[in-house]
Protein backbone atom coordinates (compact mmCIF):
# COMPACT_ATOMS: atom_id res chain seq x y z
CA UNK A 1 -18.90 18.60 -1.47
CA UNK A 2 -19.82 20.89 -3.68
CA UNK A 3 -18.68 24.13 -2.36
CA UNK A 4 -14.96 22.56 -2.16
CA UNK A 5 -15.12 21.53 -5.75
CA UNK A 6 -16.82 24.99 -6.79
CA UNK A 7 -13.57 26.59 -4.87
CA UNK A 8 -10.98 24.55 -6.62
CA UNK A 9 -12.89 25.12 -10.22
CA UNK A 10 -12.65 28.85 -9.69
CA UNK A 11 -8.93 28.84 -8.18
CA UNK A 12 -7.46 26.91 -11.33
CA UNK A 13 -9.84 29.16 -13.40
CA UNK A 14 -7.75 32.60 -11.67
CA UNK A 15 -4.56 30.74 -12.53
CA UNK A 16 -5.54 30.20 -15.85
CA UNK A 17 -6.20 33.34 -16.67
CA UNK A 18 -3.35 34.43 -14.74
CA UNK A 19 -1.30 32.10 -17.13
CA UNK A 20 -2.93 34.13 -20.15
CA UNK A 21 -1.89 37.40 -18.97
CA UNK A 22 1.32 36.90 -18.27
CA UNK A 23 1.86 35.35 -21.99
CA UNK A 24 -0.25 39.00 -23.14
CA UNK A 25 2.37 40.86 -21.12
CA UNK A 26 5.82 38.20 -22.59
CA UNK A 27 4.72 38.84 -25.99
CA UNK A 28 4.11 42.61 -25.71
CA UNK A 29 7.42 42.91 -23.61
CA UNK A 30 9.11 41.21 -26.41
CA UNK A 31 7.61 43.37 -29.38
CA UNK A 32 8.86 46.63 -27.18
CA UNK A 33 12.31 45.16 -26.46
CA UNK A 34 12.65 45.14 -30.45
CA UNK A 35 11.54 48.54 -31.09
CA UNK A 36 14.24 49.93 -28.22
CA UNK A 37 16.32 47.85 -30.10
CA UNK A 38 15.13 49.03 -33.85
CA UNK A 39 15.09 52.34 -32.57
CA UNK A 40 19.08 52.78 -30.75
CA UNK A 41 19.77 51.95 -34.27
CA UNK A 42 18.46 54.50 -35.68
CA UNK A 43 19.91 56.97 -33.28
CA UNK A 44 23.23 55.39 -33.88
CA UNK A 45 22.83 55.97 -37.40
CA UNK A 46 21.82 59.60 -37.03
CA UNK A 47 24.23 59.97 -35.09
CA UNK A 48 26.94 59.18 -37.45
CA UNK A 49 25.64 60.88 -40.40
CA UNK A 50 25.05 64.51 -37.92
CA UNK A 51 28.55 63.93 -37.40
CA UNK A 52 29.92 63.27 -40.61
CA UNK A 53 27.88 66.21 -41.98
CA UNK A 54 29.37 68.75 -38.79
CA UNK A 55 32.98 67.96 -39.82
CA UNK A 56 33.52 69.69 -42.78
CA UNK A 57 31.11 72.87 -41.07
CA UNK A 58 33.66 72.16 -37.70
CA UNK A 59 36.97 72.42 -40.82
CA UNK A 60 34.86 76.03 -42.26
CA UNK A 61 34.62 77.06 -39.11
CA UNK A 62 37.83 76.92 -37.82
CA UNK A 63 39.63 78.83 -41.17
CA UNK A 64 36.63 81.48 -40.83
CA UNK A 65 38.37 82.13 -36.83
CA UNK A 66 42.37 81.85 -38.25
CA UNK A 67 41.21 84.04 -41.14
CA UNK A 68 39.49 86.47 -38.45
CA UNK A 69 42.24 86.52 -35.90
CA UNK A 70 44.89 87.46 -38.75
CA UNK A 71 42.93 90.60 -39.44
């Protein structure tokens, strides 16, 4: 009797630390899901402000070439 009981001791000991692990690997999932998050903002934000600043560079440009081509 005591080898069955040892067996079932040790199985729900696995699951439990099964069960542990996989709430280890849920909360870390969830901490990386809001720094892809945190971090497409960011890029969306850069984004923006590299093209705000190009457009009046784009405008500059683009007299420079008309000034250029009526030489």
């Amino acid at each position: 009797m005591f080898w069955p009981m040892l067996a079932v001791a040790l199985a729900f000991l696995g699951i439990a630390v099964l069960g542990v692990l996989a709430a280890r690997v849920l909360a870390e999932v969830r901490r990386l899901a809001g720094q892809v998050s945190e971090s497409s903002l960011r890029i969306s934000r850069a984004a923006e402000d590299l093209e705000r600043a190009a457009a009046p560079l784009a405008a500059a440009s683009s007299q420079t070439v008309q000034t250029l081509r009526q030489e």
